[in-house]
Protein backbone atom coordinates (compact mmCIF):
# COMPACT_ATOMS: atom_id res chain seq x y z
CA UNK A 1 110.14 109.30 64.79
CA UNK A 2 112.30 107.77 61.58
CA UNK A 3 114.31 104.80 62.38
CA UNK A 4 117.27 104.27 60.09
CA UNK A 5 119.22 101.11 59.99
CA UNK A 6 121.40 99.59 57.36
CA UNK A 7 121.72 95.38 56.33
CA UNK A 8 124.56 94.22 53.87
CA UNK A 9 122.64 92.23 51.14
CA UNK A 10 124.31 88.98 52.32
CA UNK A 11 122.58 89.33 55.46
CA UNK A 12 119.14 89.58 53.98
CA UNK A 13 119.60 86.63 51.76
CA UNK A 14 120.34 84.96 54.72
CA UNK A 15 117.65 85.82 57.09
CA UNK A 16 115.04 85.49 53.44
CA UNK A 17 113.65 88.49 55.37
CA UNK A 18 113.09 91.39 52.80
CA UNK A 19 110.70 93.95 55.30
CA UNK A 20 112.96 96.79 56.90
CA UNK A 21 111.04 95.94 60.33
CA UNK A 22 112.84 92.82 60.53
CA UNK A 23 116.19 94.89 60.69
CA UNK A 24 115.00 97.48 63.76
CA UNK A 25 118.40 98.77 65.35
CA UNK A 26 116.74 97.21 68.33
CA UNK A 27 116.32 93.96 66.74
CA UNK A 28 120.08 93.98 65.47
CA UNK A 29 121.42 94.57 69.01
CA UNK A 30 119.70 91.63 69.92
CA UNK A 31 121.59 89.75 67.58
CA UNK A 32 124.59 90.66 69.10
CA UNK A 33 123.56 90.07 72.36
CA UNK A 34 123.08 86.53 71.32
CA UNK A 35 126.47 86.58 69.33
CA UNK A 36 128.19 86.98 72.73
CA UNK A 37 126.16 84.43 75.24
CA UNK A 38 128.65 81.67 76.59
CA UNK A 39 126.24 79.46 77.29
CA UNK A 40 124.05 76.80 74.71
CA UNK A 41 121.58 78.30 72.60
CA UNK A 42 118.99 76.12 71.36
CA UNK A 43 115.68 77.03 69.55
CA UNK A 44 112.09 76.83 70.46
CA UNK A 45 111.72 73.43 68.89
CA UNK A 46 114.18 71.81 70.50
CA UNK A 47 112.81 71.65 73.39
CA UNK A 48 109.00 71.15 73.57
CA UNK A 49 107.57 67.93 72.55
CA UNK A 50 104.80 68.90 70.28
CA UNK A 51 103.10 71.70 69.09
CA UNK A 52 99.44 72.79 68.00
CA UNK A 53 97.27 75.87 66.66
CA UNK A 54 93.98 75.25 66.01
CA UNK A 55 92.10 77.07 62.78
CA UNK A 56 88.57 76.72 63.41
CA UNK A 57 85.21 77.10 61.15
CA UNK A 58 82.21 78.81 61.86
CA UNK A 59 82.85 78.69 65.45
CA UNK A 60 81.16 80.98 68.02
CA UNK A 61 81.15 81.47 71.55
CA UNK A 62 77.25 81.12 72.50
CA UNK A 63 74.90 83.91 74.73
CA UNK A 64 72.80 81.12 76.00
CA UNK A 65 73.62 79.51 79.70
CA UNK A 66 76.15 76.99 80.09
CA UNK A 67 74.70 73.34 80.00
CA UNK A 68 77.54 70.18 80.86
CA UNK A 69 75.87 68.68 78.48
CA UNK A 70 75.43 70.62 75.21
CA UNK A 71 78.38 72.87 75.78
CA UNK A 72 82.91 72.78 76.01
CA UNK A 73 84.52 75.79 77.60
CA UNK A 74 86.80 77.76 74.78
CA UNK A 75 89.42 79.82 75.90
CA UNK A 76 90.65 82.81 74.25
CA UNK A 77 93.20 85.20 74.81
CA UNK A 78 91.66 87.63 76.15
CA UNK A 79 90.67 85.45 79.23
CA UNK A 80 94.22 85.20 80.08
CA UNK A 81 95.27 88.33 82.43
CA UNK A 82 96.93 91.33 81.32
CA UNK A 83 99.19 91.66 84.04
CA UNK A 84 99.97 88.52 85.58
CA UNK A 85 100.21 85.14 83.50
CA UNK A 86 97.54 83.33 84.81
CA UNK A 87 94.19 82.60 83.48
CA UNK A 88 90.54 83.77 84.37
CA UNK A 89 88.83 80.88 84.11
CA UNK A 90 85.50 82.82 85.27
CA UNK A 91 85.19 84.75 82.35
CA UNK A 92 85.96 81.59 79.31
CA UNK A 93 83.01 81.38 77.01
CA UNK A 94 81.24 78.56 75.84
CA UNK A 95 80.86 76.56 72.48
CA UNK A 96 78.62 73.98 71.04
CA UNK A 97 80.04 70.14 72.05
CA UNK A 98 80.03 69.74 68.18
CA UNK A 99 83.16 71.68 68.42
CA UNK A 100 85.27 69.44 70.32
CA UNK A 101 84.25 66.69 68.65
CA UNK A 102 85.26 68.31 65.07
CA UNK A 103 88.56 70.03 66.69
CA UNK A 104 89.94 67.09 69.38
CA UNK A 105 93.43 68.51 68.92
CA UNK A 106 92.02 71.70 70.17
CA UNK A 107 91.96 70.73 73.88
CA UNK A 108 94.36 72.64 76.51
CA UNK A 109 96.70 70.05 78.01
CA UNK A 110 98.03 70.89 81.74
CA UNK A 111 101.63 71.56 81.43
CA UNK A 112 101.21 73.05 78.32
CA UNK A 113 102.59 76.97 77.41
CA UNK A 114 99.76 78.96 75.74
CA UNK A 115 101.40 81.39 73.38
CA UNK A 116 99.45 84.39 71.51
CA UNK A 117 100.80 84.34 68.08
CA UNK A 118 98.11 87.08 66.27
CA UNK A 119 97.52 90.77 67.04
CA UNK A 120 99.91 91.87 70.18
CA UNK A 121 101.30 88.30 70.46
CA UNK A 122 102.40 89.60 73.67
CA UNK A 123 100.36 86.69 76.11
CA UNK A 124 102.39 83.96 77.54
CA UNK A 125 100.19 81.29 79.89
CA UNK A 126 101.68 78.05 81.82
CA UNK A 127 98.34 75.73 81.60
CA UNK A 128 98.17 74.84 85.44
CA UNK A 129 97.96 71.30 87.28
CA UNK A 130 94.41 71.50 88.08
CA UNK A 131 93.01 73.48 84.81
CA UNK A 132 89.57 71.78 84.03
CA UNK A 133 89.51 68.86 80.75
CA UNK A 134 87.80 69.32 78.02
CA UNK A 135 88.85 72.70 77.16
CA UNK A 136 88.80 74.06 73.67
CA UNK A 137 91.69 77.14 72.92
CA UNK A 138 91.61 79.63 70.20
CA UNK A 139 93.43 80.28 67.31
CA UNK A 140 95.11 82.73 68.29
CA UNK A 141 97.08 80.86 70.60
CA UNK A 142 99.31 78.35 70.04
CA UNK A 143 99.98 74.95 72.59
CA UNK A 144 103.61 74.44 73.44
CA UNK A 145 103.96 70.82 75.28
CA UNK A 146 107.89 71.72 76.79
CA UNK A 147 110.00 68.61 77.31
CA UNK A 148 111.01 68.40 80.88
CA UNK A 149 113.97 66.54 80.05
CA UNK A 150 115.11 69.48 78.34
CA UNK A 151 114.06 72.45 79.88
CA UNK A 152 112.54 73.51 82.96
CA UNK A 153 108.39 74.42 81.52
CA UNK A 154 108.65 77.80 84.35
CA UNK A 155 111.99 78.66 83.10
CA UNK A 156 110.67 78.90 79.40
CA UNK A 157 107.54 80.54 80.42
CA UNK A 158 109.29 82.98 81.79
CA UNK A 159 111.91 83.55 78.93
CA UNK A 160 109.12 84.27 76.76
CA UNK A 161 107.56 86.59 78.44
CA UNK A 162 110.61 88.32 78.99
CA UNK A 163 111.48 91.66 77.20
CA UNK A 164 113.75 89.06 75.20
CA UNK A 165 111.06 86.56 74.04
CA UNK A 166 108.56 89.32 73.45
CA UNK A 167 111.20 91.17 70.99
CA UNK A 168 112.19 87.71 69.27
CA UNK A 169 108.34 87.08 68.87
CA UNK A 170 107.70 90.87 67.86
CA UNK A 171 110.42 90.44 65.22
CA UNK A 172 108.91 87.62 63.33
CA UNK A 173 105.03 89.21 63.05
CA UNK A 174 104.41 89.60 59.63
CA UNK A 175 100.84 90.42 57.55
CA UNK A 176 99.93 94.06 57.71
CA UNK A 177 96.07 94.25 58.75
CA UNK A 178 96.44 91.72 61.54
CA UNK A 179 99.77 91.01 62.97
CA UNK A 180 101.18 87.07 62.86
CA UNK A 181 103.58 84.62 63.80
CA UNK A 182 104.51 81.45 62.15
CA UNK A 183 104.99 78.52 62.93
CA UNK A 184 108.88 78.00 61.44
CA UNK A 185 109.28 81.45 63.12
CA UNK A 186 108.21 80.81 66.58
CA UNK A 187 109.79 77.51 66.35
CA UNK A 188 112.82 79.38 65.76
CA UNK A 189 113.06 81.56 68.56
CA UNK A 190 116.33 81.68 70.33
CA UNK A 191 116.92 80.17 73.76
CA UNK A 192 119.91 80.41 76.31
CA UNK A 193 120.05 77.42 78.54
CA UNK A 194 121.13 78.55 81.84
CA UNK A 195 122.34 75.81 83.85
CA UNK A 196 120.01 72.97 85.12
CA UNK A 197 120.17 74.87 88.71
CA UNK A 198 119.78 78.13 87.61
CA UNK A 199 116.63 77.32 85.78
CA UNK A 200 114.92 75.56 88.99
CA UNK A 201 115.59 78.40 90.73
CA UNK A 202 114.20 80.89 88.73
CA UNK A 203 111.40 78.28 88.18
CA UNK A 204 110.34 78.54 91.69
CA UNK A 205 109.99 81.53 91.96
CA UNK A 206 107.33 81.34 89.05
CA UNK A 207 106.05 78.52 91.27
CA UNK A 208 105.69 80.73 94.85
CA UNK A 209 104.12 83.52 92.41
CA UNK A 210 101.18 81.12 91.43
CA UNK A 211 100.51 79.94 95.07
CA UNK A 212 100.42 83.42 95.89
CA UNK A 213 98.10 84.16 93.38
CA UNK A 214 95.77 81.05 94.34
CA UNK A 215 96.00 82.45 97.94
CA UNK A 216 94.97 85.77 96.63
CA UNK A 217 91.99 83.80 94.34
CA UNK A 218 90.79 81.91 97.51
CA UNK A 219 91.06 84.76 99.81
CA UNK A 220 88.65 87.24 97.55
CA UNK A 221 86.17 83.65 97.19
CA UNK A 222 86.04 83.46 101.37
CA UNK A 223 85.07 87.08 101.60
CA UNK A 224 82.29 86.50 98.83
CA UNK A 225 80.95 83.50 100.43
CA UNK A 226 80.83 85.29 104.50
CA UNK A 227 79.03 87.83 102.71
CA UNK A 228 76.52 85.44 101.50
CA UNK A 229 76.34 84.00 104.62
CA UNK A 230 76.01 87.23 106.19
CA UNK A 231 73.12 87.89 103.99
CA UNK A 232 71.42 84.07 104.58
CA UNK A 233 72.27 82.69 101.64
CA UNK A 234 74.33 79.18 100.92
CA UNK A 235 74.99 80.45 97.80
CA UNK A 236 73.20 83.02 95.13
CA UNK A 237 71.97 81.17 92.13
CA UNK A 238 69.37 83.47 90.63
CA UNK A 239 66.43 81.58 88.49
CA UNK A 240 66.79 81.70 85.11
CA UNK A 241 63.07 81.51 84.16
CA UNK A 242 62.33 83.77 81.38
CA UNK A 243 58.53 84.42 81.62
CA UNK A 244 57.31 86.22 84.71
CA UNK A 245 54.71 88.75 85.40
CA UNK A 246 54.80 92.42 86.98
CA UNK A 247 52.53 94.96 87.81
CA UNK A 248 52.18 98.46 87.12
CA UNK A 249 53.44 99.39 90.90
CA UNK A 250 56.76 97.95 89.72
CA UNK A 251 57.06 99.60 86.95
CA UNK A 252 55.96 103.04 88.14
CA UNK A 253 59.26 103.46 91.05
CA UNK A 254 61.65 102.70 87.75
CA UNK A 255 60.54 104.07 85.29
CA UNK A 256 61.35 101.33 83.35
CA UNK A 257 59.54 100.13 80.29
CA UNK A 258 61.52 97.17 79.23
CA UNK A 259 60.55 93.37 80.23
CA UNK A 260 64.41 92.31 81.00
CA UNK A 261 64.68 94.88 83.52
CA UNK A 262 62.22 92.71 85.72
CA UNK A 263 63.37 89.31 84.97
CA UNK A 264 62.94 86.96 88.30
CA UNK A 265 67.06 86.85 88.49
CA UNK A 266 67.46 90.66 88.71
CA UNK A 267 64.73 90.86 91.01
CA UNK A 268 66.24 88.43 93.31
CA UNK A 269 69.74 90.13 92.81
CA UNK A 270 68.06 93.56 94.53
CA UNK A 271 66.28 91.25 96.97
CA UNK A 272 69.74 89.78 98.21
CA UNK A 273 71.23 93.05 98.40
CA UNK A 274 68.51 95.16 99.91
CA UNK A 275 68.92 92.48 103.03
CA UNK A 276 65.62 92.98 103.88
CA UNK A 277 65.63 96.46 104.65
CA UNK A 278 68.82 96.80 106.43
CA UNK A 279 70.67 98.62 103.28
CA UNK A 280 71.80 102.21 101.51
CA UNK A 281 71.77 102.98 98.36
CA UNK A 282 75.40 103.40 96.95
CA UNK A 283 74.79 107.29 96.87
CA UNK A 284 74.13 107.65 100.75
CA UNK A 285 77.84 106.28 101.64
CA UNK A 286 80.02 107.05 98.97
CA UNK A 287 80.44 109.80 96.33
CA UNK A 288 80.13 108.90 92.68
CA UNK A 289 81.50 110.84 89.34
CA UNK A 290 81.98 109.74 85.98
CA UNK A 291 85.49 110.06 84.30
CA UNK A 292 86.50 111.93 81.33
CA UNK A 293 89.36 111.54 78.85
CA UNK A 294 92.43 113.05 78.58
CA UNK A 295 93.55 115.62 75.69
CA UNK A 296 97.10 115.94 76.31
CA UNK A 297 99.83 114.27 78.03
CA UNK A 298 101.74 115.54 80.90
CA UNK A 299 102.99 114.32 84.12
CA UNK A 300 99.25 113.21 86.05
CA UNK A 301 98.91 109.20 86.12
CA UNK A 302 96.23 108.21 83.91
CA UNK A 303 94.11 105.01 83.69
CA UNK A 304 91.69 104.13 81.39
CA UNK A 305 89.70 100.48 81.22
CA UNK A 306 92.76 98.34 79.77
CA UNK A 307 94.67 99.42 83.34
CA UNK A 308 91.95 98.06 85.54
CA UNK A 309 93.66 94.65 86.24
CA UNK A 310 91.53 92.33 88.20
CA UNK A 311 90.52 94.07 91.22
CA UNK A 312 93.31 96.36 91.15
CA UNK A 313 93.84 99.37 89.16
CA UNK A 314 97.40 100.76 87.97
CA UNK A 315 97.99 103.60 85.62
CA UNK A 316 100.26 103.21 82.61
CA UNK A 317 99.89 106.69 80.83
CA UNK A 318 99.93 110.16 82.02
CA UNK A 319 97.51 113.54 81.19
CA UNK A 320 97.76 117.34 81.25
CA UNK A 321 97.37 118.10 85.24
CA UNK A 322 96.02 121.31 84.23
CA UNK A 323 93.11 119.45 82.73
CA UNK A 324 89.71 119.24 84.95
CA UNK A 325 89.77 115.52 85.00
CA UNK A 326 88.14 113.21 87.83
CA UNK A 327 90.56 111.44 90.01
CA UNK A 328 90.56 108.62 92.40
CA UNK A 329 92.87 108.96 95.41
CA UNK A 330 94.52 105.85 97.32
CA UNK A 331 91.49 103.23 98.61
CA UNK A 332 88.57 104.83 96.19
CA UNK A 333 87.31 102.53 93.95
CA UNK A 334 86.25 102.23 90.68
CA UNK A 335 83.65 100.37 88.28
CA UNK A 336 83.41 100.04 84.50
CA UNK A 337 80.22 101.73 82.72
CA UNK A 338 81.00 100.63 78.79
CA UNK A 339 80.78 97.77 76.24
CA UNK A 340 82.01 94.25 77.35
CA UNK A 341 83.77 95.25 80.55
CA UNK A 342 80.65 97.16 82.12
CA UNK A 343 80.77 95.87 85.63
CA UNK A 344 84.66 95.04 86.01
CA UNK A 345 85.58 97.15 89.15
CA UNK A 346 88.89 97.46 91.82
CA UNK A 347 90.16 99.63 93.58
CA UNK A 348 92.97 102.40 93.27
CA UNK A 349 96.38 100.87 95.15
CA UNK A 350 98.75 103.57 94.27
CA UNK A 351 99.52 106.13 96.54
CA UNK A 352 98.84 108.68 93.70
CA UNK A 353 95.91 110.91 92.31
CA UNK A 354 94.77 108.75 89.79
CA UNK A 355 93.12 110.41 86.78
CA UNK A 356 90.29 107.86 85.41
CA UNK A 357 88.52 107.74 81.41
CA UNK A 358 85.31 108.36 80.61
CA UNK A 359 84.53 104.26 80.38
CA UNK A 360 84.54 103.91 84.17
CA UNK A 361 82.77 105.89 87.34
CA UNK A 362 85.14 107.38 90.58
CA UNK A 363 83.47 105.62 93.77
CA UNK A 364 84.46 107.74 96.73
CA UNK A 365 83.67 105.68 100.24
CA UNK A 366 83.13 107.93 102.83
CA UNK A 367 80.80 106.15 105.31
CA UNK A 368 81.65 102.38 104.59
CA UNK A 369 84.76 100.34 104.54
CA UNK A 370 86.20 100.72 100.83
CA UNK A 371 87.09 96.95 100.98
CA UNK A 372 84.02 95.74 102.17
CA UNK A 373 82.12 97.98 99.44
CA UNK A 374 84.98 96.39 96.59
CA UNK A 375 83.50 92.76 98.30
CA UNK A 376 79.85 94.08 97.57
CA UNK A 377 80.98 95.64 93.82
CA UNK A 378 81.96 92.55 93.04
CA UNK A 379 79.43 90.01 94.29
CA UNK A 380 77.51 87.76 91.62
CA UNK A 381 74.50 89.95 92.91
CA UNK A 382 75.63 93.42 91.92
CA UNK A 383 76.91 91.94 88.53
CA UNK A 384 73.78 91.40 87.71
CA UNK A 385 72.48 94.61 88.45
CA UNK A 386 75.21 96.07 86.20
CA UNK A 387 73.67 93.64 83.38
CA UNK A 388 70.02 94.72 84.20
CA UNK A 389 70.84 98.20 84.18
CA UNK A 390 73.11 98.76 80.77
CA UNK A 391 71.00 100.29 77.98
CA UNK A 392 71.77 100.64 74.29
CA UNK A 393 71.72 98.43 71.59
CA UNK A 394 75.59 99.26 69.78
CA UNK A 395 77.48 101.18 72.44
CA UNK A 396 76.21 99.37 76.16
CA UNK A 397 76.72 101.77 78.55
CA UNK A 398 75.87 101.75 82.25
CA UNK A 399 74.74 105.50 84.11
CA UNK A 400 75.75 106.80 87.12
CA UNK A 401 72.13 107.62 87.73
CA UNK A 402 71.40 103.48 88.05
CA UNK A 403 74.83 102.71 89.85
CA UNK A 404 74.07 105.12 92.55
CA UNK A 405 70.66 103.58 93.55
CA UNK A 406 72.21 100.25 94.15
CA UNK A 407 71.59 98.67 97.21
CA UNK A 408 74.10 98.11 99.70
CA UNK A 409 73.52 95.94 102.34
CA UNK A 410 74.53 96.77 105.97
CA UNK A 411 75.96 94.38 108.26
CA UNK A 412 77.18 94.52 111.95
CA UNK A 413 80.56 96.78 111.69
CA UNK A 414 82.68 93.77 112.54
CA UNK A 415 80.91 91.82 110.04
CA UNK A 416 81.78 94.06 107.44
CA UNK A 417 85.63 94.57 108.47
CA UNK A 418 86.59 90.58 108.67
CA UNK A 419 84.58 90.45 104.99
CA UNK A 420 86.70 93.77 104.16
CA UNK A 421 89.87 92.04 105.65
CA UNK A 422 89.57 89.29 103.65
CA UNK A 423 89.42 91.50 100.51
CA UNK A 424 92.29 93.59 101.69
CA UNK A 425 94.65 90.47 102.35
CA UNK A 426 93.68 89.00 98.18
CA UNK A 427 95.02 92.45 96.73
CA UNK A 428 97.96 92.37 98.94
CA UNK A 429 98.70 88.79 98.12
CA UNK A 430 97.65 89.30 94.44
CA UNK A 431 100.53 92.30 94.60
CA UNK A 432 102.82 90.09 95.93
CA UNK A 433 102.34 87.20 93.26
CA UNK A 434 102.61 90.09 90.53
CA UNK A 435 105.95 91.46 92.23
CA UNK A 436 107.44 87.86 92.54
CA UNK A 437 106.63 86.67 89.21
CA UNK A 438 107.96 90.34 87.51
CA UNK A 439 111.31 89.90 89.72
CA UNK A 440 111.86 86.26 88.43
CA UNK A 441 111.71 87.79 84.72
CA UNK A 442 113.82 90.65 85.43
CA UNK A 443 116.47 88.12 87.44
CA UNK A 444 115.80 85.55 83.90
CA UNK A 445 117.05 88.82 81.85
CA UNK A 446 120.07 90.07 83.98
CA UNK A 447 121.56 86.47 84.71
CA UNK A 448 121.54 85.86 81.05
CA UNK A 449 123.10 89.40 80.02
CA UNK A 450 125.73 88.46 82.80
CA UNK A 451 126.60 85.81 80.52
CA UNK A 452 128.00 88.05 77.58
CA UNK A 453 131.65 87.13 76.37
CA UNK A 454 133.85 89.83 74.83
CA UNK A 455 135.35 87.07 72.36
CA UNK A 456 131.67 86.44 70.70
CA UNK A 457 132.62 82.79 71.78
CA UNK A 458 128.50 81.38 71.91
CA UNK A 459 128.10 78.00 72.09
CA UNK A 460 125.13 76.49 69.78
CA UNK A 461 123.01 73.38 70.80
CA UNK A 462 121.31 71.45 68.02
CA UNK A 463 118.83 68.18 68.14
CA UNK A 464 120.16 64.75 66.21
């Protein structure tokens, strides 16, 4: 669809903005949006402290196992969630020490606001309290320190991730292969500073959003850890020795040629899980079938792998329902087969038919509790299974063939309810931090539309 919009040359000299983008009728209403807020307006750089983005050289995140002492987390945008503006820190690579020591300014401070600034620049992160030291952060991102003497750190998190901040931010990208903010742009974002109260409020609710989401984080670790003491084990922490011999009764079950498939830590994954003989394979208590993609839109909810947040997944397209695609009804689950995210899994929470894409596999429980199976899916032991059984070389895939075999192990029925309980109460505290945190944006938005003037009378804050 054309967009047409008209700028008096006078305006463009102004703005030294020559691009049409930059001009969107969307963009201009914004303008006078801002033209008509009674309250301050300051920019971005008034209120934080300092500012960083690191541009690093020949820096890689490393396949080899983590070691304290040869290694410095790195965090990169894509270990910050997609739906919720927390961080994962389970899934941060690793770099080389040498890195820190060449890039010191590169560390994530707690209290700091992580902002993506390349590609989608759509990411917004509050570094919490407790975040580990020693934590490298990726270009893409750039560290905000907020002054707290200015501006209430939750408050501004929130404004930018706001439909507001993301269209100021969204505005400023420039480069055409790989999309980019600035530095004097960001900086320049537009703020509306709600009263001192007003902030705090909205602040805490950002604050009761991130306890429930620690709530939901500690509730999903309890259920792993009664499973592994269901199963007798402290803790699973597979060997990592890389030479190891089989014999041709090993290999002959399998069918299985190559030596990685029966490395000691995959071997003791199966051993874990198999719970010495009291198990089912995947296939004897649930139903499995691989997705397909959609060819048309229409009015069916349709996920693919981007819409399989954490252990949860929620649709955000739609298909053809005439199509013949595989669905997932409320409670089924479902578990990623492709590329980097083979293994990710959750569960469908919608009360809808959920169509699914061919990069993940429908699991349909029909003889075991589907949250005690999601506990199970996700257990360090069946991860590993998922990286023993992926095969090819450009395209990893995983096959429903494999998944099905998995062993499942089978515990007393009230064993595997409290473990399934404990699952069920993470997603519906996990819900409940995603609601809270979405309503504190929404509230952010509304309060400071409700502070429009018809006599275009803003009020403009600057910084001696």
């Amino acid at each position: 669809m054309s967009v047409t919009s008209i700028s008096r040359l006078n305006r463009v000299n102004k703005e030294r903005r020559i691009d049409p983008e930059f001009y969107r009728p969307r963009y201009l209403e914004y303008d006078k949006i801002f033209d008509k807020i009674d309250v301050p307006i300051v920019e971005l750089k008034d209120v934080i402290k300092d500012g960083y983005r690191v541009v690093y050289e020949n820096t890689e995140i490393l396949n080899e196992d983590y070691d304290d002492d040869k290694h410095v987390k790195f965090l990169q945008a894509s270990d910050i969630l997609d739906d919720f503006p927390a961080i994962d820190k389970e899934s941060i690579g690793w770099v080389t020490n040498k890195d820190l020591e060449r890039y010191p300014k590169g560390q994530v401070r707690r209290g700091e606001i992580l902002v993506e600034v390349k590609g989608k620049a759509e990411k917004v992160v509050r570094v919490p309290d407790d975040f580990p030291k020693n934590v490298l952060i990726t270009g893409t991102l750039y560290k905000l320190l907020p002054d707290e003497s200015a501006i209430d750190s939750r408050y501004l998190t929130l404004y930018l991730l706001s439909d507001l901040g993301k269209e100021l931010r969204d505005r400023e990208k420039t480069n055409t292969l790989v999309s980019y903010v600035n530095k004097k742009a960001l900086y320049g974002i537009k703020i509306p500073l709600l009263e001192t109260g007003t902030q705090k409020k909205i602040g805490d609710s950002y604050t009761d959003a991130m306890k429930l989401y620690r709530t939901s984080k500690d509730k999903r670790n309890t259920a792993e850890h009664r499973l592994l003491d269901a199963l007798g084990l402290d803790e699973f922490t597979p060997s990592e020795q890389n030479t190891f011999t089989s014999s041709f009764s090993d290999l002959s079950p399998t069918l299985r040629l190559d030596a990685g498939f029966y490395r000691p830590k995959y071997v003791e994954a199966s051993s874990a899980l198999e719970n010495k003989g009291a198990s089912q394979d995947l296939s004897e208590i649930a139903s499995l079938e691989k997705g397909n993609q959609a060819r048309g839109e229409g009015n069916r909810p349709y996920a693919s792998i981007g819409d399989l947040h954490g252990p949860s997944l929620y649709p955000s397209d739609t298909a053809d329902p005439s199509e013949d695609l595989v669905t997932v009804d409320h409670q089924d689950l479902i578990l990623a087969v492709t590329g980097a995210t083979i293994g990710k899994n959750g569960m469908n929470l919608t009360e809808h038919r959920v169509a699914i894409s061919g990069d993940m596999v429908a699991i349909r429980p029909y003889r075991v509790n589907p949250y005690y199976l999601l506990t199970v899916l996700g257990s360090p032991m069946t991860q590993a299974l998922c990286e023993r059984d992926k095969t090819g070389t450009t395209n990893e895939h995983l096959g429903p063939n494999d998944i099905e075999k998995f062993p499942i192990p089978r515990l007393e029925p009230e064993v595997e309810e409290r473990i399934g309980n404990l699952t069920r109460e993470s997603l519906r505290a996990r819900s409940k931090a995603k609601e809270t945190v979405w309503t504190a944006v929404d509230k952010l938005e509304q309060t400071i539309l409700n502070h429009q003037t018809e006599d275009r009378s803003s009020k403009s804050v600057n910084k001696a």
